[in-house]
PDB file of N, CA and C in Angstrom:
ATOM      1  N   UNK A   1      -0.685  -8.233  13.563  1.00  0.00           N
ATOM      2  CA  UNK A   1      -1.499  -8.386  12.376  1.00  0.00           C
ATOM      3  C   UNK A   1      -1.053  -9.607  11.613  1.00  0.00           C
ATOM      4  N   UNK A   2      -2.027  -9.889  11.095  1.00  0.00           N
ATOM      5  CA  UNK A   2      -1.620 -11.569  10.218  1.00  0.00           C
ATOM      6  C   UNK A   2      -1.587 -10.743   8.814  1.00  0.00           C
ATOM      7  N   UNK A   3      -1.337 -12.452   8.094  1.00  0.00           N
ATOM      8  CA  UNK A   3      -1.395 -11.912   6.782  1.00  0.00           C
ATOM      9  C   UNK A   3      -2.319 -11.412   5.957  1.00  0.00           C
ATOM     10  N   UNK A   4      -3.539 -11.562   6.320  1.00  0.00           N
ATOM     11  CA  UNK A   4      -4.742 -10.959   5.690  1.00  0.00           C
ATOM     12  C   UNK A   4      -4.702  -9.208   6.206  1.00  0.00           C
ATOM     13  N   UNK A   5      -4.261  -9.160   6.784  1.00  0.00           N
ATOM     14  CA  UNK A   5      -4.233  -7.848   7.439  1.00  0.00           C
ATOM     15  C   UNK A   5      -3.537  -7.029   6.439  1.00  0.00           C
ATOM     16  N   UNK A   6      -2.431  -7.774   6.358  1.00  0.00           N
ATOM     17  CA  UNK A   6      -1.338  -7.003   5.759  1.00  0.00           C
ATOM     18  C   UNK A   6      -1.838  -6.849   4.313  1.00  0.00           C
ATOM     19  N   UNK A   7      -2.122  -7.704   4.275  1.00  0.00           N
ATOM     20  CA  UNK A   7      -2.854  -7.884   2.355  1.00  0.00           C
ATOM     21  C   UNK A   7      -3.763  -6.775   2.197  1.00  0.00           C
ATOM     22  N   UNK A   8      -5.089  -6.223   3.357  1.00  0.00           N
ATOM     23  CA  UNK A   8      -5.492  -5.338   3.103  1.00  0.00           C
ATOM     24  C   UNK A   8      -4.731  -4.242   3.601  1.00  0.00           C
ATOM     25  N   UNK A   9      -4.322  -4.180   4.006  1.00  0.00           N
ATOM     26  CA  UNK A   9      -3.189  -2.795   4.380  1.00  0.00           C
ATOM     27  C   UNK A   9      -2.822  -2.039   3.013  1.00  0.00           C
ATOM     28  N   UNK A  10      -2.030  -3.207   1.913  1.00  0.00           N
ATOM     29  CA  UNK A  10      -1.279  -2.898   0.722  1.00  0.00           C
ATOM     30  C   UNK A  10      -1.896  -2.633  -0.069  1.00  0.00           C
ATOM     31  N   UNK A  11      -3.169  -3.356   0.018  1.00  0.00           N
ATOM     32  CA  UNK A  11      -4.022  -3.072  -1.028  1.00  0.00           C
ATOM     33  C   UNK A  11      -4.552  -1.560  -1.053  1.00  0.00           C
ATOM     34  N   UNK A  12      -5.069  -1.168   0.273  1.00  0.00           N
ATOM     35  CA  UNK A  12      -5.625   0.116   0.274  1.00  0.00           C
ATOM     36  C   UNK A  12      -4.305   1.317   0.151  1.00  0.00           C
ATOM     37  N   UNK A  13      -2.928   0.940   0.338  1.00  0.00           N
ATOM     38  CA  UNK A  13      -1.670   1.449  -0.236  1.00  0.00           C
ATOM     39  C   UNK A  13      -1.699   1.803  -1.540  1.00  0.00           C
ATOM     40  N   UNK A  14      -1.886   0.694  -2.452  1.00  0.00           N
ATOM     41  CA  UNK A  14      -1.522   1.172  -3.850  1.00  0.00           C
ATOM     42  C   UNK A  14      -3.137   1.019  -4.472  1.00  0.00           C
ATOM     43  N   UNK A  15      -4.403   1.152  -3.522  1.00  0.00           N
ATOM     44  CA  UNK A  15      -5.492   1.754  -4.522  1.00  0.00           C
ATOM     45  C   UNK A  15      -6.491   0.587  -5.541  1.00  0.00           C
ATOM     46  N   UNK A  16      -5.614  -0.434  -4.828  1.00  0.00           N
ATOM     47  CA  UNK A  16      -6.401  -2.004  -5.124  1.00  0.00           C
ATOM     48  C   UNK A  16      -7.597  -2.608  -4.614  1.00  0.00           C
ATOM     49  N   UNK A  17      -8.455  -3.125  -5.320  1.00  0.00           N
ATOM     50  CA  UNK A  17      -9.648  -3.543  -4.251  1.00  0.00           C
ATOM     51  C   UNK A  17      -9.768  -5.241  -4.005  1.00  0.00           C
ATOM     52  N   UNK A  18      -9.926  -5.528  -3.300  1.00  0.00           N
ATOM     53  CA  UNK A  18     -10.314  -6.618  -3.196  1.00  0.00           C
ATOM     54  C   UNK A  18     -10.252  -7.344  -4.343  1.00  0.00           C
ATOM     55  N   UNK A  19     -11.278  -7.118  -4.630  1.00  0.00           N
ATOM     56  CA  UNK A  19     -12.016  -7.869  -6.280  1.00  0.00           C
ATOM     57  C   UNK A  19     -11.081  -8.096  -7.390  1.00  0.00           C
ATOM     58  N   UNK A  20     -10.084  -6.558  -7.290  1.00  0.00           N
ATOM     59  CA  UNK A  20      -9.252  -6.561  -7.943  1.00  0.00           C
ATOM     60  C   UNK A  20      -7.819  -7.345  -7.693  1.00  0.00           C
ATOM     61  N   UNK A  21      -7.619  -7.696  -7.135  1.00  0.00           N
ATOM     62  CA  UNK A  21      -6.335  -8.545  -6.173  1.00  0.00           C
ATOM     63  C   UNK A  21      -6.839  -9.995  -6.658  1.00  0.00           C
ATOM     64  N   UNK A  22      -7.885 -10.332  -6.232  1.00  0.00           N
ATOM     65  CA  UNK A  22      -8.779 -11.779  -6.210  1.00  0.00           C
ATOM     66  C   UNK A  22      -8.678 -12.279  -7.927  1.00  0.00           C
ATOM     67  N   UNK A  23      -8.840 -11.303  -8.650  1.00  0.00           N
ATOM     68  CA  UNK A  23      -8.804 -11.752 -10.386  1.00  0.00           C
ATOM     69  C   UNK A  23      -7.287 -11.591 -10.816  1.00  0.00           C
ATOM     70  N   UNK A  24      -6.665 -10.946 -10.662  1.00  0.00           N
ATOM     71  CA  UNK A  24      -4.933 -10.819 -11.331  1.00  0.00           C
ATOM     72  C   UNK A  24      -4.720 -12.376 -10.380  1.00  0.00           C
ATOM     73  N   UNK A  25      -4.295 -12.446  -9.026  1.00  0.00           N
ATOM     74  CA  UNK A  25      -3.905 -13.886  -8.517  1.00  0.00           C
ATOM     75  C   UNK A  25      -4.990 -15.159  -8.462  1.00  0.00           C
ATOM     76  N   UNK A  26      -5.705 -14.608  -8.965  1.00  0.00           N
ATOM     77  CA  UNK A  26      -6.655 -16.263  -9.444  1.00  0.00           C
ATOM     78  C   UNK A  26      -7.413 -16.976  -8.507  1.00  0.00           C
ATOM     79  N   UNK A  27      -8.069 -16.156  -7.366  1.00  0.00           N
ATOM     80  CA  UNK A  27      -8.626 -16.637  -6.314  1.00  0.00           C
ATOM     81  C   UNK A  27     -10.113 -16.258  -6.121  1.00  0.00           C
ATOM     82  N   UNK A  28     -11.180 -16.601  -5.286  1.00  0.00           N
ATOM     83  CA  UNK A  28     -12.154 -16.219  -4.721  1.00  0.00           C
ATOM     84  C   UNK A  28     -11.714 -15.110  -3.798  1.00  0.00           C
ATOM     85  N   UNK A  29     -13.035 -13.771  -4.522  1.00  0.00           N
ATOM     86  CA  UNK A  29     -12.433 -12.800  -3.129  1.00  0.00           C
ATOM     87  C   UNK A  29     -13.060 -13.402  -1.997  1.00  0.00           C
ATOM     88  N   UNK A  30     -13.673 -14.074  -1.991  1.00  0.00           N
ATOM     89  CA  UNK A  30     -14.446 -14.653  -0.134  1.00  0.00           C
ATOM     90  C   UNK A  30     -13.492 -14.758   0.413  1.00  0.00           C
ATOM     91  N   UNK A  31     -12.579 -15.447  -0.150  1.00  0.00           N
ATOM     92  CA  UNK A  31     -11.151 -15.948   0.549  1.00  0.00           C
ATOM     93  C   UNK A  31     -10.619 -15.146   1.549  1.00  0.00           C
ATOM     94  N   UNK A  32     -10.400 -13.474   1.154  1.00  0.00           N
ATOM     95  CA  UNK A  32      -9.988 -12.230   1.913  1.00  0.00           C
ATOM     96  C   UNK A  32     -10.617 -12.056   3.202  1.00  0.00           C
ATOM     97  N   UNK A  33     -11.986 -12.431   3.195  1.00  0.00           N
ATOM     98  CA  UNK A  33     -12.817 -12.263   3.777  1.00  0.00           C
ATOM     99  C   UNK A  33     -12.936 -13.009   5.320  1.00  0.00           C
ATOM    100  N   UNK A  34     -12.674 -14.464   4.807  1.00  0.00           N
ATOM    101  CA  UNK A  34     -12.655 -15.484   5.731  1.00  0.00           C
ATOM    102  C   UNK A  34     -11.237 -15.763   6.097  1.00  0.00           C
ATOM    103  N   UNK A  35     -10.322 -15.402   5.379  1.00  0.00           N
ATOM    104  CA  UNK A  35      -9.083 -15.235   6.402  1.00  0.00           C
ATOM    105  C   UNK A  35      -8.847 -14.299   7.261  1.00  0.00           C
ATOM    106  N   UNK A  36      -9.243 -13.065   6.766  1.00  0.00           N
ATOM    107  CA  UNK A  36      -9.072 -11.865   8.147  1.00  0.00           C
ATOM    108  C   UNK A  36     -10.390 -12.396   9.017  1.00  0.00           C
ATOM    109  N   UNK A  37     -11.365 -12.652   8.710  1.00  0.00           N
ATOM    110  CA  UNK A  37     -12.304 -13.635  10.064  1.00  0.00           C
ATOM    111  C   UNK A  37     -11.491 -14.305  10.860  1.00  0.00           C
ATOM    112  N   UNK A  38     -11.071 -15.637  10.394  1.00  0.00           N
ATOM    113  CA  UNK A  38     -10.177 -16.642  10.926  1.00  0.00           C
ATOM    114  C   UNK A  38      -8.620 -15.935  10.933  1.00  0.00           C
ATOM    115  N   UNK A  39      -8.267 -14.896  10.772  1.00  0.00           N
ATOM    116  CA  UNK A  39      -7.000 -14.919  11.243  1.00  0.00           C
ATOM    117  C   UNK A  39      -5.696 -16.210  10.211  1.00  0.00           C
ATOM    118  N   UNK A  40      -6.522 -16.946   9.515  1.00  0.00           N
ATOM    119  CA  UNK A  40      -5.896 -17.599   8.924  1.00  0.00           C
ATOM    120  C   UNK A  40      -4.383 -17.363   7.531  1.00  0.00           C
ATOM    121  N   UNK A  41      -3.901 -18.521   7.393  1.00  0.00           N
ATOM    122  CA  UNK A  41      -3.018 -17.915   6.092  1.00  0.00           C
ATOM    123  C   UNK A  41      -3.414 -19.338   5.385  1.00  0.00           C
ATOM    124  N   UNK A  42      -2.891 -18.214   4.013  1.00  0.00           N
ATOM    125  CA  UNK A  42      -3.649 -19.469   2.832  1.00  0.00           C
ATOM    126  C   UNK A  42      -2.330 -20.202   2.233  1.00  0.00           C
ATOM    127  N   UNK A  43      -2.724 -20.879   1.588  1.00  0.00           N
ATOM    128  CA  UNK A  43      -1.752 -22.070   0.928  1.00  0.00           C
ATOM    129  C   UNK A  43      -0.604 -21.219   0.465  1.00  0.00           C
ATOM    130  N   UNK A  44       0.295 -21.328   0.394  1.00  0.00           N
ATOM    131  CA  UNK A  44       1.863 -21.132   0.322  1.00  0.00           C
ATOM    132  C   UNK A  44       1.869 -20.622  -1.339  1.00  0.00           C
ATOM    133  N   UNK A  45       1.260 -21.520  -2.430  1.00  0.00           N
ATOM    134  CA  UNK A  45       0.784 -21.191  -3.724  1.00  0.00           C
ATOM    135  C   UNK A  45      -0.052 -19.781  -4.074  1.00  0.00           C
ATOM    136  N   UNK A  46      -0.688 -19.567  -2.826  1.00  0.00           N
ATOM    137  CA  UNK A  46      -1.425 -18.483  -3.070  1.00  0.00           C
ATOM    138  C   UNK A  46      -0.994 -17.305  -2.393  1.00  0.00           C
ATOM    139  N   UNK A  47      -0.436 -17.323  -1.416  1.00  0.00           N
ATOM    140  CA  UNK A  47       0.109 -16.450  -1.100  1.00  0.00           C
ATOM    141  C   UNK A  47       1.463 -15.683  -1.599  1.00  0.00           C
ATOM    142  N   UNK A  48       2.058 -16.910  -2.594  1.00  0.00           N
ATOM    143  CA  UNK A  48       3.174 -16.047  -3.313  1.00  0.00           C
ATOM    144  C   UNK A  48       2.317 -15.289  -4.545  1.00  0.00           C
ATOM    145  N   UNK A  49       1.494 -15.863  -5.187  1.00  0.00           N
ATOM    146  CA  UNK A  49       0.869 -15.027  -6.110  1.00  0.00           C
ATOM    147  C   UNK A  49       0.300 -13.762  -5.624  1.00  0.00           C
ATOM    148  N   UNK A  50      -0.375 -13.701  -4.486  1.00  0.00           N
ATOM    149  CA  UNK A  50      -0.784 -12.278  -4.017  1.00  0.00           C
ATOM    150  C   UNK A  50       0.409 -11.114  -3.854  1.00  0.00           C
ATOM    151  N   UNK A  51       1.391 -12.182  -3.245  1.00  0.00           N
ATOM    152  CA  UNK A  51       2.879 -11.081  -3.078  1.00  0.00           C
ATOM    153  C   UNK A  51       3.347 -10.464  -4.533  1.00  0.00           C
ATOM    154  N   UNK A  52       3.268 -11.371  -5.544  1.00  0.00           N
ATOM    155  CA  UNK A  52       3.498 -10.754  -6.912  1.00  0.00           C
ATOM    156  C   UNK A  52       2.897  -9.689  -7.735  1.00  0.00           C
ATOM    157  N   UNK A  53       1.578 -10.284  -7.356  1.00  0.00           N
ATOM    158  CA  UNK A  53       0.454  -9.235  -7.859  1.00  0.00           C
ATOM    159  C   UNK A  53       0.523  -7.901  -6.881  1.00  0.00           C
ATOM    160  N   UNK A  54       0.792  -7.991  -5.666  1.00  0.00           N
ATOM    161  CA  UNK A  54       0.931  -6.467  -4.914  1.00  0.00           C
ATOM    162  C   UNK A  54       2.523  -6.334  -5.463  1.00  0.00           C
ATOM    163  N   UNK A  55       3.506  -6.524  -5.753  1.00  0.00           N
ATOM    164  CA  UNK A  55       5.003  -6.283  -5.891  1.00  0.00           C
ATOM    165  C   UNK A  55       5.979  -6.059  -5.047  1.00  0.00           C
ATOM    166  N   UNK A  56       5.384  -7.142  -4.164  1.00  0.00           N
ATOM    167  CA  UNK A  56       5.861  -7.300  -2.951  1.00  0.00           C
ATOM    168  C   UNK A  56       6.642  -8.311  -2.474  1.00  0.00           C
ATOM    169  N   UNK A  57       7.823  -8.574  -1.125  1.00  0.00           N
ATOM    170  CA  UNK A  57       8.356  -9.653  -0.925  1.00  0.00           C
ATOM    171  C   UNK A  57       6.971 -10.335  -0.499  1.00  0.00           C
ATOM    172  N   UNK A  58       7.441 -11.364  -0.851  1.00  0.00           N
ATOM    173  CA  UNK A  58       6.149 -12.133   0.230  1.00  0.00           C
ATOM    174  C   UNK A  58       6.769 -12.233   2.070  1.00  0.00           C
ATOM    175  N   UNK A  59       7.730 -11.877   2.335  1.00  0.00           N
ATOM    176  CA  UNK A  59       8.120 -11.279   3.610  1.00  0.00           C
ATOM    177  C   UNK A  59       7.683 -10.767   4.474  1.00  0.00           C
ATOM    178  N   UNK A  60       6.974  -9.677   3.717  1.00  0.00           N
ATOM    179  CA  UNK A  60       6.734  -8.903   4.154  1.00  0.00           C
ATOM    180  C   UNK A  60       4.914  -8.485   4.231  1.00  0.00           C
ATOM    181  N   UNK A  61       4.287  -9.712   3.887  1.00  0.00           N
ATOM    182  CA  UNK A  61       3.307  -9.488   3.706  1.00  0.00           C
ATOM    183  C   UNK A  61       3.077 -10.949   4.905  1.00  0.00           C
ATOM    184  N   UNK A  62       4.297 -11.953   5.132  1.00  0.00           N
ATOM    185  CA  UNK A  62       4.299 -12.654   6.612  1.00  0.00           C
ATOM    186  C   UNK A  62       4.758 -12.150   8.206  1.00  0.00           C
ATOM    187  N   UNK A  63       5.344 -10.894   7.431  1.00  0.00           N
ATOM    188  CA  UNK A  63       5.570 -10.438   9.493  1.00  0.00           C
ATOM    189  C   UNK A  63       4.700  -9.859  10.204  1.00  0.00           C
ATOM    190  N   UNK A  64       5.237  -9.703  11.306  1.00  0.00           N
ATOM    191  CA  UNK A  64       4.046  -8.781  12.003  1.00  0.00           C
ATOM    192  C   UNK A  64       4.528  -7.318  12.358  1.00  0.00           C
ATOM    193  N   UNK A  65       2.704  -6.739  11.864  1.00  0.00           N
ATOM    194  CA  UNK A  65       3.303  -4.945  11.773  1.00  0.00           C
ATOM    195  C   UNK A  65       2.674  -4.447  13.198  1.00  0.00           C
ATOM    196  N   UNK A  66       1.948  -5.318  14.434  1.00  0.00           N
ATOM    197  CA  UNK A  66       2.068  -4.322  15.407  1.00  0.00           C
ATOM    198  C   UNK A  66       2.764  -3.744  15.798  1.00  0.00           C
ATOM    199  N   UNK A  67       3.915  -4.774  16.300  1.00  0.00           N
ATOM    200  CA  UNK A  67       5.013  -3.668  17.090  1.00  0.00           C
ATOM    201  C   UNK A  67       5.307  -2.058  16.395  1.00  0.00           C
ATOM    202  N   UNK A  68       4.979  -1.884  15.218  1.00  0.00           N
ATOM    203  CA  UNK A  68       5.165  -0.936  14.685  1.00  0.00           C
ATOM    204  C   UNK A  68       3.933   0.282  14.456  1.00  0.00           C
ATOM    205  N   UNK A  69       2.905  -0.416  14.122  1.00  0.00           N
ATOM    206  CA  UNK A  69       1.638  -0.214  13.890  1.00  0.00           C
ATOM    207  C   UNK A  69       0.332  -0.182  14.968  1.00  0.00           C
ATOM    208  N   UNK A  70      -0.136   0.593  15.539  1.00  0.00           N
ATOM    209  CA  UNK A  70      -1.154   0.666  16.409  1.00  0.00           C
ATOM    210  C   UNK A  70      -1.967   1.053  15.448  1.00  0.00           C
ATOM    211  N   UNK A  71      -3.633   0.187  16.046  1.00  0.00           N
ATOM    212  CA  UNK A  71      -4.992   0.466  15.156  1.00  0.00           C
ATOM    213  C   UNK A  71      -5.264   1.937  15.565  1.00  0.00           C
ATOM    214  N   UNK A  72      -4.744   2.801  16.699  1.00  0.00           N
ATOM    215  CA  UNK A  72      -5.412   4.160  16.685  1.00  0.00           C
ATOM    216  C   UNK A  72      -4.466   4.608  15.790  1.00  0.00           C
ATOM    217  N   UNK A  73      -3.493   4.677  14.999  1.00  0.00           N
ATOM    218  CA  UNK A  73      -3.006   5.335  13.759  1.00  0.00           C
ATOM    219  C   UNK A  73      -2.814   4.822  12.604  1.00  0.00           C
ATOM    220  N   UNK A  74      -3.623   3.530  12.586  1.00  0.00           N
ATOM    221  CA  UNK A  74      -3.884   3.290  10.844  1.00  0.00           C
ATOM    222  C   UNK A  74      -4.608   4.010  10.125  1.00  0.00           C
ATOM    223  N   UNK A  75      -5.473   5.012  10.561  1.00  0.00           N
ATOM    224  CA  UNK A  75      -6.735   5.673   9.842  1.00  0.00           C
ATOM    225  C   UNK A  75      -5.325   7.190   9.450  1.00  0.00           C
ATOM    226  N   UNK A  76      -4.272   7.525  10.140  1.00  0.00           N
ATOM    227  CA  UNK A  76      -3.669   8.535  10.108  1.00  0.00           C
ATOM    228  C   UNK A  76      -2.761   7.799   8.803  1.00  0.00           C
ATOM    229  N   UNK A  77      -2.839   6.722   9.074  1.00  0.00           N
ATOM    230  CA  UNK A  77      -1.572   6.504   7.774  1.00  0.00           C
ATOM    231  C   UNK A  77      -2.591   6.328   6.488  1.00  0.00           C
ATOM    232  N   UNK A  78      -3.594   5.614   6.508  1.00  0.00           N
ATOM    233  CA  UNK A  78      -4.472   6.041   5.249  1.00  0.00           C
ATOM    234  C   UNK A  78      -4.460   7.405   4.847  1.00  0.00           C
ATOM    235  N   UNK A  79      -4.930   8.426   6.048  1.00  0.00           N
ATOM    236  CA  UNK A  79      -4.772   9.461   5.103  1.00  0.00           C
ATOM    237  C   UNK A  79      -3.282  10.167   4.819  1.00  0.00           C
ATOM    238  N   UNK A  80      -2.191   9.641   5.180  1.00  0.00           N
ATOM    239  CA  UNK A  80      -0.975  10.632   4.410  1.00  0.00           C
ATOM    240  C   UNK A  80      -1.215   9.465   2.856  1.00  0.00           C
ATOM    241  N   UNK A  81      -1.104   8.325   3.272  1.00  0.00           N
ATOM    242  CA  UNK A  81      -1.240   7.334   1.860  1.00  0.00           C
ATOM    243  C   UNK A  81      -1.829   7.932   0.790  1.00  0.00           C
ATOM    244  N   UNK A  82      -3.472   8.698   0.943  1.00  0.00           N
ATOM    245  CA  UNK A  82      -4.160   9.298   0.348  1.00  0.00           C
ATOM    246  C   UNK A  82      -3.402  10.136  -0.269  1.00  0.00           C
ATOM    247  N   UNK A  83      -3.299  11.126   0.678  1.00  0.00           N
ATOM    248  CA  UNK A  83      -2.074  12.041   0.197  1.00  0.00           C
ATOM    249  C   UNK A  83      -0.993  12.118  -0.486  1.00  0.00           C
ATOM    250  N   UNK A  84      -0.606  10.609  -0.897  1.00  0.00           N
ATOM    251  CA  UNK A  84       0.657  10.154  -1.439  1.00  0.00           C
ATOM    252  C   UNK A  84       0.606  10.206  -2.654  1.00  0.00           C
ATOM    253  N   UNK A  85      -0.634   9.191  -2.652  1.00  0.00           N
ATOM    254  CA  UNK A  85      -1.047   9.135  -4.371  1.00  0.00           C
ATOM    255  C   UNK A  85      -1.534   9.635  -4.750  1.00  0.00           C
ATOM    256  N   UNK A  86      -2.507  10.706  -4.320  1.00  0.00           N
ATOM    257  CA  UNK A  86      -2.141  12.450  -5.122  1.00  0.00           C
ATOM    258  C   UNK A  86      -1.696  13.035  -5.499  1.00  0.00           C
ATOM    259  N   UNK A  87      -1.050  13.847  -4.521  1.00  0.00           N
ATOM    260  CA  UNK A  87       0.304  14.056  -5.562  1.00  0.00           C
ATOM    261  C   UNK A  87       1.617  13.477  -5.890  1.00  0.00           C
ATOM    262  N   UNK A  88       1.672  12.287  -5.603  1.00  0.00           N
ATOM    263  CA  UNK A  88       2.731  10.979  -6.612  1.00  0.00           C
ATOM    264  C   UNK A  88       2.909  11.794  -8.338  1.00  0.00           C
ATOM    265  N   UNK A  89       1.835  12.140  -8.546  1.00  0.00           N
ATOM    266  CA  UNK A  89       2.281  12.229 -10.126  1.00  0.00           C
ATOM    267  C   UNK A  89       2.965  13.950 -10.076  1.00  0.00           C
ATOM    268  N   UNK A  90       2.755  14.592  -9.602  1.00  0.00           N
ATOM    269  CA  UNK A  90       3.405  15.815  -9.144  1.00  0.00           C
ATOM    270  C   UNK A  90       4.935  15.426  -9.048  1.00  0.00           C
ATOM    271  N   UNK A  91       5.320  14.434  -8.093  1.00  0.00           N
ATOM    272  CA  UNK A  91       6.603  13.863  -7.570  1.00  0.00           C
ATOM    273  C   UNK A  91       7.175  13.401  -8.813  1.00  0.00           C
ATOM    274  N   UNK A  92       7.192  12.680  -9.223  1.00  0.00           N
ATOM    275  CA  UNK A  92       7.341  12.525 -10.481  1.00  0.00           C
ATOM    276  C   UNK A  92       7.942  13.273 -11.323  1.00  0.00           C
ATOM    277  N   UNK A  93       7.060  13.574 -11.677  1.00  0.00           N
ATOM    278  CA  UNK A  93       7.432  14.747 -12.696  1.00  0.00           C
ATOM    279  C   UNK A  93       8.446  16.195 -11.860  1.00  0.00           C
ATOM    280  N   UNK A  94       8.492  16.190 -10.828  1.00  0.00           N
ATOM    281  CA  UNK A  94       9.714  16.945 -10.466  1.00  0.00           C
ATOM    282  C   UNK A  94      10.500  16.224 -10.061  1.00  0.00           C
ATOM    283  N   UNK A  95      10.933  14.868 -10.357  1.00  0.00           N
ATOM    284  CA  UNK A  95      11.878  13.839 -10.838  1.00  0.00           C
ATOM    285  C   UNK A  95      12.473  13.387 -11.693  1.00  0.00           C
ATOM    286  N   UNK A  96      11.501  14.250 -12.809  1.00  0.00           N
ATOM    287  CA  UNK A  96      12.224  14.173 -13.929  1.00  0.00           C
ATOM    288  C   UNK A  96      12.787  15.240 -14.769  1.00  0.00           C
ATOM    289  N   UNK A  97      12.445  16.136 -13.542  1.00  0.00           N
ATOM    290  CA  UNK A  97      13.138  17.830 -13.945  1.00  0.00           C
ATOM    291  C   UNK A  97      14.407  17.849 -13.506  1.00  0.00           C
ATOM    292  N   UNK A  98      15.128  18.693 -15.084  1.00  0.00           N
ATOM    293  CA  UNK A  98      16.946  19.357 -14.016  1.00  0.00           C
ATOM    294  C   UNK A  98      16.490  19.372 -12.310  1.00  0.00           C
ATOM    295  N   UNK A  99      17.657  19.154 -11.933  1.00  0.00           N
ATOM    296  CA  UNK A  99      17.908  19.220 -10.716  1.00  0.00           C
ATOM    297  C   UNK A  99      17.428  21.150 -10.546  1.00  0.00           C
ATOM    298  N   UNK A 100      18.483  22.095 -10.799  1.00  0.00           N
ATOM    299  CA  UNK A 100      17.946  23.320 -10.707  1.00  0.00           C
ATOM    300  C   UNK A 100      16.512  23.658 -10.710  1.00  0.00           C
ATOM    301  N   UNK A 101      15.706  23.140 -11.779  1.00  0.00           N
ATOM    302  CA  UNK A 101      14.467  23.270 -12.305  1.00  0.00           C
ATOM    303  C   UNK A 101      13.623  23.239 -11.139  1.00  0.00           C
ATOM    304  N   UNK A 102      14.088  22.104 -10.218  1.00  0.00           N
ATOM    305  CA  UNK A 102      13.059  20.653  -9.189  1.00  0.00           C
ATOM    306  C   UNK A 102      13.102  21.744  -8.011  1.00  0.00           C
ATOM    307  N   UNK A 103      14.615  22.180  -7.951  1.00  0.00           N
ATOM    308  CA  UNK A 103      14.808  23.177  -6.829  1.00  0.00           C
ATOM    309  C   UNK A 103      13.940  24.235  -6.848  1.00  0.00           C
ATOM    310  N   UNK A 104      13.718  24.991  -8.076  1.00  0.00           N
ATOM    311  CA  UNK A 104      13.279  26.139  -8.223  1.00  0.00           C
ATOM    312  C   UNK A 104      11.628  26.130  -7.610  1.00  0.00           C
ATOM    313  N   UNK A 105      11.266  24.916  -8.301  1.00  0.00           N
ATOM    314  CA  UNK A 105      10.009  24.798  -7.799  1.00  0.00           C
ATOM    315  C   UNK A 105       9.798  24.436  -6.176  1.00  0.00           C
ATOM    316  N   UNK A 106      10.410  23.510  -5.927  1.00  0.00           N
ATOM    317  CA  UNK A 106      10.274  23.519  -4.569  1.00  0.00           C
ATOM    318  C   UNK A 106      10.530  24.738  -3.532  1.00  0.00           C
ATOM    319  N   UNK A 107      11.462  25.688  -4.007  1.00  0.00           N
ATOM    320  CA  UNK A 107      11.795  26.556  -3.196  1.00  0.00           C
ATOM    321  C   UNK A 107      10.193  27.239  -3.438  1.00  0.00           C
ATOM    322  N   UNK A 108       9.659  27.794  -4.237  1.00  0.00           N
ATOM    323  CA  UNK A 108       8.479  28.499  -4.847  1.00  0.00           C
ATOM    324  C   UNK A 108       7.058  27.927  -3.709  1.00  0.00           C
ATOM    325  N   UNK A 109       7.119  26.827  -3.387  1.00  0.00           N
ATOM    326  CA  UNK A 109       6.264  25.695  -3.454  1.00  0.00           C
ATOM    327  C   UNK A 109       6.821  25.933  -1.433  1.00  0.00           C
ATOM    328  N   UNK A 110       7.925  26.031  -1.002  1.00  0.00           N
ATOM    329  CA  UNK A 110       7.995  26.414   0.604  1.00  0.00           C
ATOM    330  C   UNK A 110       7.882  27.446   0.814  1.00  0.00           C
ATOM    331  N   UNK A 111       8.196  28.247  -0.020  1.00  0.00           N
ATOM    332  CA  UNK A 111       7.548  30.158   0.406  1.00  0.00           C
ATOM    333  C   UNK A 111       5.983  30.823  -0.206  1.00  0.00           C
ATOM    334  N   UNK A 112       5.140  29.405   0.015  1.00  0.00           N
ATOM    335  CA  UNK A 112       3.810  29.798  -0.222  1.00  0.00           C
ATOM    336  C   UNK A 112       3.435  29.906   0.938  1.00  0.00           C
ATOM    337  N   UNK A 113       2.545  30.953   1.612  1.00  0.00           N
ATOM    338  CA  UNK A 113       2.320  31.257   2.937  1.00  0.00           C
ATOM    339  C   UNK A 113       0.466  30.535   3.043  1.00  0.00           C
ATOM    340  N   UNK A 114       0.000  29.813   3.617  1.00  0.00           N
ATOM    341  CA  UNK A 114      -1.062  29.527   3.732  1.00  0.00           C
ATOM    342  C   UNK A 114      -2.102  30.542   4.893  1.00  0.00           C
TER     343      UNK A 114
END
């Protein structure tokens, strides 16, 4: 995967759209568009601003995630992602409970029988 790849990867990670990425770093969204077409990477200027605006190394938005990543389980990692930032605010907040408290619930929360 190139870097446009990765850019939409993160984006659909933390719930960003396009449009929205394109106005915080100061670009045309076409741009997104015609680099994952072309496979291309954009000016060095712009690509650190996208890394900032996602809160990201820009590193990591230059390597490559096949070896790791197959397209038949990106649709599986969207949905735990989904899943993430759902209940993220749940997590949270039993992060910011006593330790005992966090336990209590979790124990409560594994002896629910579905």
């Amino acid at each position: 995967m190139g870097f446009w790849n990765n850019v939409e990867l993160e984006c659909r990670y933390k719930g960003i759209t396009r449009k929205e990425l394109a106005a915080a770093a100061h670009f045309s969204v076409n741009t997104i568009s015609t680099g994952l077409k072309r496979n291309g990477m954009p000016a060095a200027d712009l690509a650190l601003r996208i890394s900032k605006v996602l809160g990201i190394p820009l590193e990591q938005l230059l390597e490559s995630r096949e070896s790791t990543v197959s397209r038949e389980n990106i649709s599986d990692i969207y949905e735990r992602q989904k899943l993430l930032l759902q209940y993220l605010p749940y997590i949270e907040k039993l992060k910011q409970m006593p330790r005992e408290t966090a336990e209590a619930v979790l124990t409560i929360i594994d002896n629910i029988r579905v």
